[in-house]
PDB file of N, CA and C in Angstrom:
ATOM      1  N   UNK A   1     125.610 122.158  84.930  1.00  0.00           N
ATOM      2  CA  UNK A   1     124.184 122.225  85.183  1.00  0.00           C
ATOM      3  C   UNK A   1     123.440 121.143  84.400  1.00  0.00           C
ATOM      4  N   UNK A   2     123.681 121.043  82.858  1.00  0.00           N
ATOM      5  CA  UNK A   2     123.113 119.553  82.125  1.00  0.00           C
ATOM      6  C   UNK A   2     123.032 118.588  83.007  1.00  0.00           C
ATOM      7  N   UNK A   3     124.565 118.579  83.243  1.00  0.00           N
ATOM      8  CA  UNK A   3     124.866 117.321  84.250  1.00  0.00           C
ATOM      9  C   UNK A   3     123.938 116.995  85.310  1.00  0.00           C
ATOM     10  N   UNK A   4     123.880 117.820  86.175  1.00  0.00           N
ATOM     11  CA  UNK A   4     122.955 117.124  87.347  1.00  0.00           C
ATOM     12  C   UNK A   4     121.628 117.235  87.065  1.00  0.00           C
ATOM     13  N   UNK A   5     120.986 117.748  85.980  1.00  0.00           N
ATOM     14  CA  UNK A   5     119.587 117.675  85.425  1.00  0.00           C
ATOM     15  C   UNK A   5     119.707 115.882  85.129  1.00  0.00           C
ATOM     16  N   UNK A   6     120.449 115.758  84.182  1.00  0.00           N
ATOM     17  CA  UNK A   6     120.592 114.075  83.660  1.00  0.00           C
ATOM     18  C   UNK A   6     120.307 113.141  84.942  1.00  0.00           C
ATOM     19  N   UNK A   7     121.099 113.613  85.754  1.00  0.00           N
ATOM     20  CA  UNK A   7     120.803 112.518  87.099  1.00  0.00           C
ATOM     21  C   UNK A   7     119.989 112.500  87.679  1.00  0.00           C
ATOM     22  N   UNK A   8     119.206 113.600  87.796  1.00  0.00           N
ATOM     23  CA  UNK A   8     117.877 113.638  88.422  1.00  0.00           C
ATOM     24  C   UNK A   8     117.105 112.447  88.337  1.00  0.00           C
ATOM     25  N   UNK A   9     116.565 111.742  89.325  1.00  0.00           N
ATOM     26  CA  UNK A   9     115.484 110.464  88.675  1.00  0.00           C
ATOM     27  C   UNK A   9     114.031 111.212  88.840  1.00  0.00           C
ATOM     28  N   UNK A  10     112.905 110.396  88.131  1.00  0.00           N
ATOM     29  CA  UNK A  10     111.835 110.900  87.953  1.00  0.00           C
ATOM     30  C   UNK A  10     111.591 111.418  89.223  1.00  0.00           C
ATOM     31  N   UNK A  11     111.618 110.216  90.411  1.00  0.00           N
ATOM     32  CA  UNK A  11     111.189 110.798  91.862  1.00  0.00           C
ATOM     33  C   UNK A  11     111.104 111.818  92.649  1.00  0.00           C
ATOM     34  N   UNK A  12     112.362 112.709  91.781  1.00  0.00           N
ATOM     35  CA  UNK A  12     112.962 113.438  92.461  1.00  0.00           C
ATOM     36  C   UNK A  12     112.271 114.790  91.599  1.00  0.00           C
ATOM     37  N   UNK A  13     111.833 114.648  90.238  1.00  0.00           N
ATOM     38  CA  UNK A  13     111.238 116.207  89.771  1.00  0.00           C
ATOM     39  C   UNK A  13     109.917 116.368  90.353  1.00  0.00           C
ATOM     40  N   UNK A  14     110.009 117.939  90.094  1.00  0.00           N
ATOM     41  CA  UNK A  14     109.528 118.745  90.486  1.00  0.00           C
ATOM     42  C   UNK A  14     107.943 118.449  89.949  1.00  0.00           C
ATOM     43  N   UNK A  15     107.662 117.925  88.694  1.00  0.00           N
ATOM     44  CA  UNK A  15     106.272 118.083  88.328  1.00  0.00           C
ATOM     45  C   UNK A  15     106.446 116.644  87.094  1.00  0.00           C
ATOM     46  N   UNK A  16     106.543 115.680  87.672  1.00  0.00           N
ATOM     47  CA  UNK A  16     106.966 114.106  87.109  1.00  0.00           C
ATOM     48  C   UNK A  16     105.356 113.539  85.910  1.00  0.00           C
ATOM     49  N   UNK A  17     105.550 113.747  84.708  1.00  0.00           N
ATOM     50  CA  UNK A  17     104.065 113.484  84.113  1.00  0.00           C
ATOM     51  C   UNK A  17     104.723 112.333  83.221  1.00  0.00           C
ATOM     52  N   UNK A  18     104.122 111.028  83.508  1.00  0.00           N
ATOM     53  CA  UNK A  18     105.202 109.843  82.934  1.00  0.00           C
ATOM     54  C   UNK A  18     103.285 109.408  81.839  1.00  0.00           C
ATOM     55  N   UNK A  19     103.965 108.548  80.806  1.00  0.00           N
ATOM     56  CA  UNK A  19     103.295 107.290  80.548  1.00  0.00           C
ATOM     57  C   UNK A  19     103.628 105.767  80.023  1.00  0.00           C
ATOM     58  N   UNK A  20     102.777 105.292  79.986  1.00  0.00           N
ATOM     59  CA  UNK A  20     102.946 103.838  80.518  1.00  0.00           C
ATOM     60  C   UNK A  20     103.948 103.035  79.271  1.00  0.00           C
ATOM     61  N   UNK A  21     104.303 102.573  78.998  1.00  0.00           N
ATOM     62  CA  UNK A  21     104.411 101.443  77.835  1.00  0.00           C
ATOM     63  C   UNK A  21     104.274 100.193  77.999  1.00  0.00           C
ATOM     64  N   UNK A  22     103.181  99.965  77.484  1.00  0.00           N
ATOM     65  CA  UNK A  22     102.765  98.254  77.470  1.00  0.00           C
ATOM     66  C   UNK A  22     103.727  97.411  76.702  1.00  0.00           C
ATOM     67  N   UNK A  23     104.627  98.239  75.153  1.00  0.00           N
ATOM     68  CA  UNK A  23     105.504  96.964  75.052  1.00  0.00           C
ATOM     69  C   UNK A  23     106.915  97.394  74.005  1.00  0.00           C
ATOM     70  N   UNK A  24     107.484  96.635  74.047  1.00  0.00           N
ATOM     71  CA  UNK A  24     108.951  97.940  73.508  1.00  0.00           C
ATOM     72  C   UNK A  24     108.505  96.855  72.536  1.00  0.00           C
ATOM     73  N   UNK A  25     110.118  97.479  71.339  1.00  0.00           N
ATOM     74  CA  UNK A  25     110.495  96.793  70.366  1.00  0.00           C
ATOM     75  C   UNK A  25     110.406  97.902  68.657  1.00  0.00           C
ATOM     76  N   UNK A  26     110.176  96.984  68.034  1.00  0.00           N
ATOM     77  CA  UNK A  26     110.345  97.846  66.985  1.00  0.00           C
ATOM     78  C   UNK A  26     108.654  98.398  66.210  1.00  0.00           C
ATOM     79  N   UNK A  27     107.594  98.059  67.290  1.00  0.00           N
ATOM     80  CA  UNK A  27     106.191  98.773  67.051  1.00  0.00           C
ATOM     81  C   UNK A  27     105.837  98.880  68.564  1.00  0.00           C
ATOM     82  N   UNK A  28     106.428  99.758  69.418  1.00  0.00           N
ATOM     83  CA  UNK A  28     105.855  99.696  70.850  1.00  0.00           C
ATOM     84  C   UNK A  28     104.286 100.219  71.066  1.00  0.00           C
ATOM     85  N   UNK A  29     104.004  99.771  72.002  1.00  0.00           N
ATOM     86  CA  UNK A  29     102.406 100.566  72.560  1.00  0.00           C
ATOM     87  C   UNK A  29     102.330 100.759  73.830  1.00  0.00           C
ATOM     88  N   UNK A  30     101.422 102.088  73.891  1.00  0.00           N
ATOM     89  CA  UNK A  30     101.221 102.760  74.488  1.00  0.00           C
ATOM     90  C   UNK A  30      99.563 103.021  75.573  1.00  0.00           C
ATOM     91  N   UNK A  31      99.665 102.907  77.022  1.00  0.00           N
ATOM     92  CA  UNK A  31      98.445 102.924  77.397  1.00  0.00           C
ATOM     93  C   UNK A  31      97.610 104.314  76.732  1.00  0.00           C
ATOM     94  N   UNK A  32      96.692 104.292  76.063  1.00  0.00           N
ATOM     95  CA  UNK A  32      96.081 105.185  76.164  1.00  0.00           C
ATOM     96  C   UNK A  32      94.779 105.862  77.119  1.00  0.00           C
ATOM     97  N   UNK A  33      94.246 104.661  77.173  1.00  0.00           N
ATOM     98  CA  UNK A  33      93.076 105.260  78.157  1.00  0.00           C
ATOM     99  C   UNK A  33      92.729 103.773  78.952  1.00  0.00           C
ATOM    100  N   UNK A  34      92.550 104.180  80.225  1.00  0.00           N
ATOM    101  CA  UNK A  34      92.056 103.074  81.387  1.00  0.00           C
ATOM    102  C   UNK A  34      90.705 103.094  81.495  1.00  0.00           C
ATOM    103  N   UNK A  35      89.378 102.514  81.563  1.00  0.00           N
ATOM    104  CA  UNK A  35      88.541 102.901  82.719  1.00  0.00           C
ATOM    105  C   UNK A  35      87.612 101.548  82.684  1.00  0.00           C
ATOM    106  N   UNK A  36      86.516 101.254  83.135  1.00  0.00           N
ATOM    107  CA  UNK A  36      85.597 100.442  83.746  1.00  0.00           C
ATOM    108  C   UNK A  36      84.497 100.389  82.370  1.00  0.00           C
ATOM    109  N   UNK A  37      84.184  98.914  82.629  1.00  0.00           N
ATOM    110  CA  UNK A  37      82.862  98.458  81.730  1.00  0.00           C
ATOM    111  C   UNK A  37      81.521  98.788  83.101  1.00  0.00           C
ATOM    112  N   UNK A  38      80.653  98.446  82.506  1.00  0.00           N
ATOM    113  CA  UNK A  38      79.223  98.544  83.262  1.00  0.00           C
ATOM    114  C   UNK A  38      79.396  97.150  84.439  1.00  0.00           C
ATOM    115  N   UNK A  39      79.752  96.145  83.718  1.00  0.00           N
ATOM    116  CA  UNK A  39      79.770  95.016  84.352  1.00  0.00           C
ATOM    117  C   UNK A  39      81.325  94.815  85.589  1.00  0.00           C
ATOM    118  N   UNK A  40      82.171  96.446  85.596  1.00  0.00           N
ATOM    119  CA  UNK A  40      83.397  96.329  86.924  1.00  0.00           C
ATOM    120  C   UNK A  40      84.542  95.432  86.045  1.00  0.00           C
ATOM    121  N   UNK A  41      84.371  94.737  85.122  1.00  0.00           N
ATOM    122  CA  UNK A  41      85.613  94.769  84.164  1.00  0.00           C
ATOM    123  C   UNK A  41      86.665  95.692  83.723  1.00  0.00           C
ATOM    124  N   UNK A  42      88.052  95.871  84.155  1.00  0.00           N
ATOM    125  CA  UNK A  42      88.841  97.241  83.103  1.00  0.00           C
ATOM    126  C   UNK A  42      89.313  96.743  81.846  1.00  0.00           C
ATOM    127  N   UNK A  43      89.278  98.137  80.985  1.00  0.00           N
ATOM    128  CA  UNK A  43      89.320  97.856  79.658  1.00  0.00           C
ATOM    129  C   UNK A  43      90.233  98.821  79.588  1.00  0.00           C
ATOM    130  N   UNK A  44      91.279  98.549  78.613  1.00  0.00           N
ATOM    131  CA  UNK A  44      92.410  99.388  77.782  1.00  0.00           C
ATOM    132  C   UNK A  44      92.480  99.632  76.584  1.00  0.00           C
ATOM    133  N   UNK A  45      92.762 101.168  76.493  1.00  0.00           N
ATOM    134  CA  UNK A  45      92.837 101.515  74.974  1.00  0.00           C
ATOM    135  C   UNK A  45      94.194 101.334  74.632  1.00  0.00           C
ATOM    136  N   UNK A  46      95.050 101.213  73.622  1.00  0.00           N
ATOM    137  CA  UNK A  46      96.413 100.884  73.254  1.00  0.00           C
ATOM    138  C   UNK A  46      96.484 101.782  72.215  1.00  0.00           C
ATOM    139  N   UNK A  47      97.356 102.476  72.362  1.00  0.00           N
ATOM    140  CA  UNK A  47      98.149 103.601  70.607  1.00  0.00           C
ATOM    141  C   UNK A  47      99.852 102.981  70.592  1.00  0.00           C
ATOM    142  N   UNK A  48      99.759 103.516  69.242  1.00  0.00           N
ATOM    143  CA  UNK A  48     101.448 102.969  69.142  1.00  0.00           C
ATOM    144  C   UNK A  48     102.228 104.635  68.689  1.00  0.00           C
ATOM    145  N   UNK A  49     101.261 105.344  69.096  1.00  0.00           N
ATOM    146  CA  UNK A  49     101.788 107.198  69.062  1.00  0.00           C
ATOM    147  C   UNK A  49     101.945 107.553  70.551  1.00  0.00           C
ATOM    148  N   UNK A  50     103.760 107.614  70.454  1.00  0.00           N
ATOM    149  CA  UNK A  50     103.933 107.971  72.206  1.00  0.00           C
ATOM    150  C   UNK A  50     103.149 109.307  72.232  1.00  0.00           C
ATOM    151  N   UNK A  51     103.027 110.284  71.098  1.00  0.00           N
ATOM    152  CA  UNK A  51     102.163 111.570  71.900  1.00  0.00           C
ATOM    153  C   UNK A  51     100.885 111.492  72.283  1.00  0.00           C
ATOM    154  N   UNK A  52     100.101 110.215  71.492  1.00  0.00           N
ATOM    155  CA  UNK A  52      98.868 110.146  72.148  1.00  0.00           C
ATOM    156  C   UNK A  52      98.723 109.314  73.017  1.00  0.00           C
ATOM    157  N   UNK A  53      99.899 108.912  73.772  1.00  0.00           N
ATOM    158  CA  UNK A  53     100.058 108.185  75.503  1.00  0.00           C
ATOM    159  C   UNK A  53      99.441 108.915  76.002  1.00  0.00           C
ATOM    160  N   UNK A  54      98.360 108.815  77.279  1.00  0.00           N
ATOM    161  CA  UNK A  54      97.636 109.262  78.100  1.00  0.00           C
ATOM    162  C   UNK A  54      98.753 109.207  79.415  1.00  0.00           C
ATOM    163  N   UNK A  55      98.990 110.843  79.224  1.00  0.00           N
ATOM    164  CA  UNK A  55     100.193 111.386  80.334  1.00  0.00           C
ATOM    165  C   UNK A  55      99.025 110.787  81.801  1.00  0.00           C
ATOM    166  N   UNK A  56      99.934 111.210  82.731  1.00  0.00           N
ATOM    167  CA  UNK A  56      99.671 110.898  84.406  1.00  0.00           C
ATOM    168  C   UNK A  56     100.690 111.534  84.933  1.00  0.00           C
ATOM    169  N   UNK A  57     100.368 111.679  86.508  1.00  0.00           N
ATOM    170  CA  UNK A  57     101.268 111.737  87.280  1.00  0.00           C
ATOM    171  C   UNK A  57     102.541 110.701  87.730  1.00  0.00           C
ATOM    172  N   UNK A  58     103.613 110.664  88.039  1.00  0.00           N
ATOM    173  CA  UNK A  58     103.785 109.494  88.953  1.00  0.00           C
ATOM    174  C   UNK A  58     103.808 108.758  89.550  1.00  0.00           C
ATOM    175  N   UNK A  59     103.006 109.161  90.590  1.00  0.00           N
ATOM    176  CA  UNK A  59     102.346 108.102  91.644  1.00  0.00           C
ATOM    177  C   UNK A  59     101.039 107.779  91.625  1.00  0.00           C
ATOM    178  N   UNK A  60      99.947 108.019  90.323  1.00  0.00           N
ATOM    179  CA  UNK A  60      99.076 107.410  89.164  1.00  0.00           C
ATOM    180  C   UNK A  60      99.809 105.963  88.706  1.00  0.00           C
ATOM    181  N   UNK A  61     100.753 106.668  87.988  1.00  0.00           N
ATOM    182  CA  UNK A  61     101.572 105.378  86.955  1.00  0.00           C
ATOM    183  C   UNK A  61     101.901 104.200  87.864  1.00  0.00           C
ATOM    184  N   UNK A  62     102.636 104.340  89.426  1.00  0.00           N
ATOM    185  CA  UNK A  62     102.794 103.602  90.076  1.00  0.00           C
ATOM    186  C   UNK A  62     101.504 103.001  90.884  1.00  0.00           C
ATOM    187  N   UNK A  63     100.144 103.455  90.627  1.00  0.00           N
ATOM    188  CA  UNK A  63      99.614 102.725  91.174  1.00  0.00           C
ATOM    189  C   UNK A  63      98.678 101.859  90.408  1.00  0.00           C
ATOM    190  N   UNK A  64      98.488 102.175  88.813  1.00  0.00           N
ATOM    191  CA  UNK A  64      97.853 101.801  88.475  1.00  0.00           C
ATOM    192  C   UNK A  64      98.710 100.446  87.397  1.00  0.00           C
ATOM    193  N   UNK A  65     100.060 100.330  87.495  1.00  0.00           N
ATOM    194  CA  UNK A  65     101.257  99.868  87.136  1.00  0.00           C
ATOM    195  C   UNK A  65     100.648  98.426  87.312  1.00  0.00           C
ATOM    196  N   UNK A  66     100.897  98.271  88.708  1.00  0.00           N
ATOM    197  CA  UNK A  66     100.614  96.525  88.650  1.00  0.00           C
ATOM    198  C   UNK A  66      98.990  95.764  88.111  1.00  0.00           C
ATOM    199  N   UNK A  67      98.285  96.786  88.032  1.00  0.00           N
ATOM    200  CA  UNK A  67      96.947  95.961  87.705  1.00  0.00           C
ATOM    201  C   UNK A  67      97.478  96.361  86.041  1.00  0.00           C
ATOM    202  N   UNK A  68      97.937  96.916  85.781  1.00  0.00           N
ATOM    203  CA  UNK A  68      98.933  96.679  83.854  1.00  0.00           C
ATOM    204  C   UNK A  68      98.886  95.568  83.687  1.00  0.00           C
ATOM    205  N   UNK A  69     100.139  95.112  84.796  1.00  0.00           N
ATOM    206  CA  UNK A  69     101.171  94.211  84.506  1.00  0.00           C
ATOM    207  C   UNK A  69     100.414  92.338  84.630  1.00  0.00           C
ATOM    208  N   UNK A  70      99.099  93.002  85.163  1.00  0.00           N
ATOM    209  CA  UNK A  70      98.294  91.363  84.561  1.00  0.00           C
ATOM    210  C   UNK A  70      98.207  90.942  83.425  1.00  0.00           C
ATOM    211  N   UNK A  71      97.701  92.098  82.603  1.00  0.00           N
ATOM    212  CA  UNK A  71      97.855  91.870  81.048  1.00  0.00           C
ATOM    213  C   UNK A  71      99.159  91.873  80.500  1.00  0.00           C
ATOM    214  N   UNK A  72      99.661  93.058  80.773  1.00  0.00           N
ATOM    215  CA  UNK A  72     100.723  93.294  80.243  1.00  0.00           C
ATOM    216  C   UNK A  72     102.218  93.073  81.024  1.00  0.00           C
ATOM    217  N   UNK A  73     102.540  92.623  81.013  1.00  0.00           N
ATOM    218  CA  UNK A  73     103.745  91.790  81.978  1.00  0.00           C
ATOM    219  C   UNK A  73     105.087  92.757  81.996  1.00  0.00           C
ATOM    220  N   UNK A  74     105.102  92.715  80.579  1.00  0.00           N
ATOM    221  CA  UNK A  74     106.427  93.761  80.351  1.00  0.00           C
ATOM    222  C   UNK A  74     106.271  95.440  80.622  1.00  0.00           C
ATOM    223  N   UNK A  75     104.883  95.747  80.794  1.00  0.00           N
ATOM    224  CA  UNK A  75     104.721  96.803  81.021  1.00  0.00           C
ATOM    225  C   UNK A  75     105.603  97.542  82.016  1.00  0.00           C
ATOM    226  N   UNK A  76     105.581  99.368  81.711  1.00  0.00           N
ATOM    227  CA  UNK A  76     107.204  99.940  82.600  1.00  0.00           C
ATOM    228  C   UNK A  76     106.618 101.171  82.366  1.00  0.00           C
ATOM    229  N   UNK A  77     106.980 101.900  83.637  1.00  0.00           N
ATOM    230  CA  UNK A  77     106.988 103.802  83.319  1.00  0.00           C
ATOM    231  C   UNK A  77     107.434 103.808  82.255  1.00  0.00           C
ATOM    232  N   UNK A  78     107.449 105.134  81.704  1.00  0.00           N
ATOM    233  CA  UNK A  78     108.270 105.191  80.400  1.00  0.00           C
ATOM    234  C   UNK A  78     108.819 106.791  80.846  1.00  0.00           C
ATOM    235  N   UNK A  79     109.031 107.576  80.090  1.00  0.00           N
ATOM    236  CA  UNK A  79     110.041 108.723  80.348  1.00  0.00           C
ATOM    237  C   UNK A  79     109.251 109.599  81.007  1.00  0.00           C
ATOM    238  N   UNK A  80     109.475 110.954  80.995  1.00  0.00           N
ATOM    239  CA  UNK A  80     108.972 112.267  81.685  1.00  0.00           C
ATOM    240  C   UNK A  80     108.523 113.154  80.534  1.00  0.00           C
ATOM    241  N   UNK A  81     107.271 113.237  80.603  1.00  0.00           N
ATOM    242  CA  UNK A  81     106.593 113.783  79.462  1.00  0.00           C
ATOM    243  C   UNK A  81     106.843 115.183  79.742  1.00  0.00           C
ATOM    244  N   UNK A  82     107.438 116.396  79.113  1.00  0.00           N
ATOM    245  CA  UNK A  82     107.148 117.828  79.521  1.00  0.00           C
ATOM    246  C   UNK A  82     106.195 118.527  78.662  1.00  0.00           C
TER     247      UNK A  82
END
Protein backbone atom coordinates (compact mmCIF):
# COMPACT_ATOMS: atom_id res chain seq x y z
CA UNK A 1 0.00 0.00 0.00
CA UNK A 2 3.16 2.66 0.78
CA UNK A 3 4.12 1.55 -2.45
CA UNK A 4 1.54 2.70 -4.75
CA UNK A 5 0.86 5.88 -2.56
CA UNK A 6 4.76 6.79 -3.58
CA UNK A 7 3.80 6.52 -7.23
CA UNK A 8 0.98 8.41 -7.23
CA UNK A 9 1.88 11.77 -9.17
CA UNK A 10 0.43 15.00 -7.95
CA UNK A 11 -2.15 14.82 -10.95
CA UNK A 12 -3.49 12.05 -9.93
CA UNK A 13 -4.45 13.03 -5.93
CA UNK A 14 -7.32 13.39 -4.70
CA UNK A 15 -7.00 17.01 -3.11
CA UNK A 16 -3.32 18.23 -4.76
CA UNK A 17 -2.36 21.69 -2.53
CA UNK A 18 1.27 22.38 -4.05
CA UNK A 19 3.58 25.59 -3.62
CA UNK A 20 5.74 27.30 -5.74
CA UNK A 21 9.60 27.50 -5.34
CA UNK A 22 11.21 30.32 -6.90
CA UNK A 23 14.74 28.89 -6.14
CA UNK A 24 16.53 25.74 -4.71
CA UNK A 25 19.87 25.47 -3.19
CA UNK A 26 21.16 25.87 0.09
CA UNK A 27 18.68 29.19 1.07
CA UNK A 28 15.62 28.35 -1.23
CA UNK A 29 12.50 30.72 -1.63
CA UNK A 30 9.35 30.51 -1.60
CA UNK A 31 6.27 32.32 -3.43
CA UNK A 32 4.48 33.78 -0.80
CA UNK A 33 1.90 36.02 -1.97
CA UNK A 34 0.95 37.15 -5.72
CA UNK A 35 -1.28 40.08 -6.47
CA UNK A 36 -1.56 43.48 -8.50
CA UNK A 37 -0.22 47.14 -7.91
CA UNK A 38 -2.80 50.03 -8.64
CA UNK A 39 -0.88 50.74 -11.76
CA UNK A 40 -1.72 46.45 -13.30
CA UNK A 41 1.96 45.66 -12.40
CA UNK A 42 2.38 42.01 -10.37
CA UNK A 43 4.27 42.04 -7.39
CA UNK A 44 5.74 39.05 -5.31
CA UNK A 45 6.21 38.39 -1.86
CA UNK A 46 9.24 35.80 -1.32
CA UNK A 47 9.80 33.71 2.25
CA UNK A 48 12.55 31.31 2.62
CA UNK A 49 9.94 29.33 5.31
CA UNK A 50 8.46 26.46 3.15
CA UNK A 51 5.48 26.66 5.85
CA UNK A 52 4.84 30.12 5.11
CA UNK A 53 4.62 29.16 1.17
CA UNK A 54 1.28 30.35 0.11
CA UNK A 55 -0.37 26.76 -0.54
CA UNK A 56 -2.74 26.59 -3.92
CA UNK A 57 -4.34 24.24 -5.77
CA UNK A 58 -2.76 22.55 -8.74
CA UNK A 59 -4.10 23.84 -11.53
CA UNK A 60 -3.57 27.54 -9.71
CA UNK A 61 0.21 26.58 -9.56
CA UNK A 62 0.03 25.57 -13.21
CA UNK A 63 -1.44 28.53 -14.27
CA UNK A 64 0.04 31.03 -12.59
CA UNK A 65 3.62 29.04 -13.15
CA UNK A 66 4.64 30.65 -16.35
CA UNK A 67 3.99 34.34 -15.58
CA UNK A 68 6.71 33.07 -12.39
CA UNK A 69 8.94 31.93 -14.68
CA UNK A 70 9.53 35.63 -16.21
CA UNK A 71 11.13 36.54 -13.15
CA UNK A 72 11.93 33.57 -11.94
CA UNK A 73 13.20 31.12 -14.54
CA UNK A 74 14.05 28.27 -12.34
CA UNK A 75 10.88 28.43 -10.75
CA UNK A 76 8.93 24.63 -10.25
CA UNK A 77 5.83 23.13 -8.34
CA UNK A 78 7.24 22.02 -5.36
CA UNK A 79 5.70 19.04 -3.28
CA UNK A 80 2.07 18.29 -1.96
CA UNK A 81 1.37 20.26 0.96
CA UNK A 82 -1.11 18.13 3.40
Amino acid sequence: MANSAKKQTLSQSVNPFVTIQLTSGALPRFLAHSGFDSDGSQRFSVTSVSTDAHKMPLPTANAILPKIKRNWPLAQISYQVK
